[in-house]
C-alpha atoms as a PDB file:
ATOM      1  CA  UNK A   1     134.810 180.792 237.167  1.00  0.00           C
ATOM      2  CA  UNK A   2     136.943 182.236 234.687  1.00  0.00           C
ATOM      3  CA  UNK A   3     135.848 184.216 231.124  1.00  0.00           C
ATOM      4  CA  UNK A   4     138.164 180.864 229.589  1.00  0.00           C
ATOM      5  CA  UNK A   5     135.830 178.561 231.474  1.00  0.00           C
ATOM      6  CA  UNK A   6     132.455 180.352 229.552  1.00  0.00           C
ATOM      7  CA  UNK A   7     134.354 180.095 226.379  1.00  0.00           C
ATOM      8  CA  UNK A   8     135.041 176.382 226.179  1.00  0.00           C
ATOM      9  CA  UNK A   9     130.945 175.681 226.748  1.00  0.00           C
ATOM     10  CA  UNK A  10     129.929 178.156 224.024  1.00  0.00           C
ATOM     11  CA  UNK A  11     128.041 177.822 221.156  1.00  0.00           C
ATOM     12  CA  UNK A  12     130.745 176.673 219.285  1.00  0.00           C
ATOM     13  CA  UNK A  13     131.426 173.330 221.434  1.00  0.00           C
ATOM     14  CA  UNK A  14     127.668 172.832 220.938  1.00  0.00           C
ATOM     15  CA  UNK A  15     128.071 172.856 217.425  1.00  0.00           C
ATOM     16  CA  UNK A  16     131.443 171.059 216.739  1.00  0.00           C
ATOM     17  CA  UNK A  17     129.350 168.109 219.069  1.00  0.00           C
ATOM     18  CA  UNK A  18     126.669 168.300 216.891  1.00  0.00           C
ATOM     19  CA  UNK A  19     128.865 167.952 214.009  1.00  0.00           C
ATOM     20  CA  UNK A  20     130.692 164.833 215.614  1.00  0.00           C
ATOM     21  CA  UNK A  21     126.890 163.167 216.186  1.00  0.00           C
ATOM     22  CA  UNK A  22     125.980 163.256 212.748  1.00  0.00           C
ATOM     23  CA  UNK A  23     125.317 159.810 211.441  1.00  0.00           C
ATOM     24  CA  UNK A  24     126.735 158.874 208.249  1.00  0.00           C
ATOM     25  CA  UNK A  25     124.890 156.917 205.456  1.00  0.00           C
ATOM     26  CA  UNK A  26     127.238 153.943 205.858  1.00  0.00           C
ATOM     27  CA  UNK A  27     126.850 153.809 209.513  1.00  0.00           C
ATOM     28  CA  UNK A  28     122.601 153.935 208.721  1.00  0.00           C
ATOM     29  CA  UNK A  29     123.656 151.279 206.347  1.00  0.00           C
ATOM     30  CA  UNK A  30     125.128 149.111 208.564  1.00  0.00           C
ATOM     31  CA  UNK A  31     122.552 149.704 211.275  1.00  0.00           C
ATOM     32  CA  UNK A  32     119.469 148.981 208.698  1.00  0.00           C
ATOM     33  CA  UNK A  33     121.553 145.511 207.801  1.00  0.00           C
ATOM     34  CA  UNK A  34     122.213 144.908 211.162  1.00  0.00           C
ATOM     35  CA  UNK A  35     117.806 145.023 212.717  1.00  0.00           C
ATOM     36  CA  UNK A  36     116.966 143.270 210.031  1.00  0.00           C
ATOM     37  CA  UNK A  37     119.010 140.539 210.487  1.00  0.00           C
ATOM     38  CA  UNK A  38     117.749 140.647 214.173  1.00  0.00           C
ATOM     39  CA  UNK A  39     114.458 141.317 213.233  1.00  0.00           C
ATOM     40  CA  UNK A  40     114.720 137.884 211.255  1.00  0.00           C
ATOM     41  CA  UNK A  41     116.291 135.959 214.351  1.00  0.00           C
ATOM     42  CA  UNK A  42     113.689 136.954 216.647  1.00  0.00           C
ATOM     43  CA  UNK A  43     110.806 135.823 214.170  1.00  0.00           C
ATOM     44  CA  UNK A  44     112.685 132.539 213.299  1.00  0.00           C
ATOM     45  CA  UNK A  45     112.801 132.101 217.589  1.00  0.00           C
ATOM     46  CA  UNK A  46     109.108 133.128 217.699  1.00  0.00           C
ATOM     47  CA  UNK A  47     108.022 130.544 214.795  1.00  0.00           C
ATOM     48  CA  UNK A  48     110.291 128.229 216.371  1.00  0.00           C
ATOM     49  CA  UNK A  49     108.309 128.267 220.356  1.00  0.00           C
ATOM     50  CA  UNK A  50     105.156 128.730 218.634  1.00  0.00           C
ATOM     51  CA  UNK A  51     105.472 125.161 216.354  1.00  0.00           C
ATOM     52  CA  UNK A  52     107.302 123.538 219.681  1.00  0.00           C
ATOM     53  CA  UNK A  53     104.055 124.761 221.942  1.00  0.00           C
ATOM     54  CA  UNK A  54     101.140 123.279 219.419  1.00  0.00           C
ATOM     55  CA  UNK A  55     102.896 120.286 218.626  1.00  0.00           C
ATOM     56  CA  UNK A  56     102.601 119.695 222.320  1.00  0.00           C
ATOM     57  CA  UNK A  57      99.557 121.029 223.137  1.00  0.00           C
ATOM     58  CA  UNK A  58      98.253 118.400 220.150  1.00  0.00           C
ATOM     59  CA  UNK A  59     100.156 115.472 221.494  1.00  0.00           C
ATOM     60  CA  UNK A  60      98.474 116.432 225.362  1.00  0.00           C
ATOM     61  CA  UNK A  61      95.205 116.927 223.502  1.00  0.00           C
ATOM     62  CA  UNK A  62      95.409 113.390 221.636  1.00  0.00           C
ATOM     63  CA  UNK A  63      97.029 111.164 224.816  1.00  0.00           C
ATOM     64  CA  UNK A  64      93.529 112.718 227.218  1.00  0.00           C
ATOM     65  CA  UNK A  65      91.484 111.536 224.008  1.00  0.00           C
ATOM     66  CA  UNK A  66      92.919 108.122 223.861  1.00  0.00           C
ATOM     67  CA  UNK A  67      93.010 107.596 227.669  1.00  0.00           C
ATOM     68  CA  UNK A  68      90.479 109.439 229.024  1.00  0.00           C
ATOM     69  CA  UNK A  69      88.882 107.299 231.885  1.00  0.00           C
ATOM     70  CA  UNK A  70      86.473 104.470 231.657  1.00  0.00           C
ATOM     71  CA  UNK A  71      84.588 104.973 234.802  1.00  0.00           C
ATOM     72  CA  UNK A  72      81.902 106.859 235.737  1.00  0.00           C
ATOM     73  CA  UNK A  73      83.546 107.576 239.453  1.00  0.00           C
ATOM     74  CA  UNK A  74      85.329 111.133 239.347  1.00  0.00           C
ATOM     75  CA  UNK A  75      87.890 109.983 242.068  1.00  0.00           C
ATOM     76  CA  UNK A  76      88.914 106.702 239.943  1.00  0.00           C
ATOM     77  CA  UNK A  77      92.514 106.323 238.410  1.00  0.00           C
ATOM     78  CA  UNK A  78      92.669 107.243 234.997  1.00  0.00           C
ATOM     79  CA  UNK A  79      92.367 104.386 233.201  1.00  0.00           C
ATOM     80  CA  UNK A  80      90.408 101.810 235.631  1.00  0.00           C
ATOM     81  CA  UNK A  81      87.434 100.568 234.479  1.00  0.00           C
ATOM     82  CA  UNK A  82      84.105 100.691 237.299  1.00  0.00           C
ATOM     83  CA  UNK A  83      84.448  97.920 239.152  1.00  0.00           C
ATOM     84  CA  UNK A  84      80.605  97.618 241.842  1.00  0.00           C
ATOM     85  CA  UNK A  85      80.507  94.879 244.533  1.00  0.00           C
ATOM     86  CA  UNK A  86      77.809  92.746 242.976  1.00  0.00           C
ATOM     87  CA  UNK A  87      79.445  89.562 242.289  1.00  0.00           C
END
């Protein structure tokens, strides 16, 4: 390794790649503009699932109401009405 090798990783490349890091208000500007609008995306998504899910959960939630079974026999088809063997 040569003394030109040690002088190209000095403290002066650190700092000239600091310098190049740096970010610049538009850029923040940009980047602020840019989350929110995906901030805003994700929450319309979010309120978009959650009104899909309870609108079906209600609609499962009103069809067991309505058709829940008429018979006292666990194993009978939903629906069928208790049908005994005295005739």
């Amino acid at each position: 390794m040569s003394d030109h090798d040690l002088e190209n990783h000095g403290p002066r490349q650190a700092t000239a790649t600091l310098e190049s890091m740096k970010i610049e208000p538009q850029e923040l500007q940009f980047f602020d503009d840019e989350d929110r609008v995906a901030g805003q995306a994700i929450g319309k998504l979010l309120c978009f699932f959650f009104v899909i899910l309870l609108t079906l959960m209600a609609s499962v939630t009103a069809w067991s109401v309505y058709n829940d079974s008429r018979s006292d026999d666990p194993q009978a088809d939903v629906g069928s009405a208790y049908h005994t063997d005295e005739h």
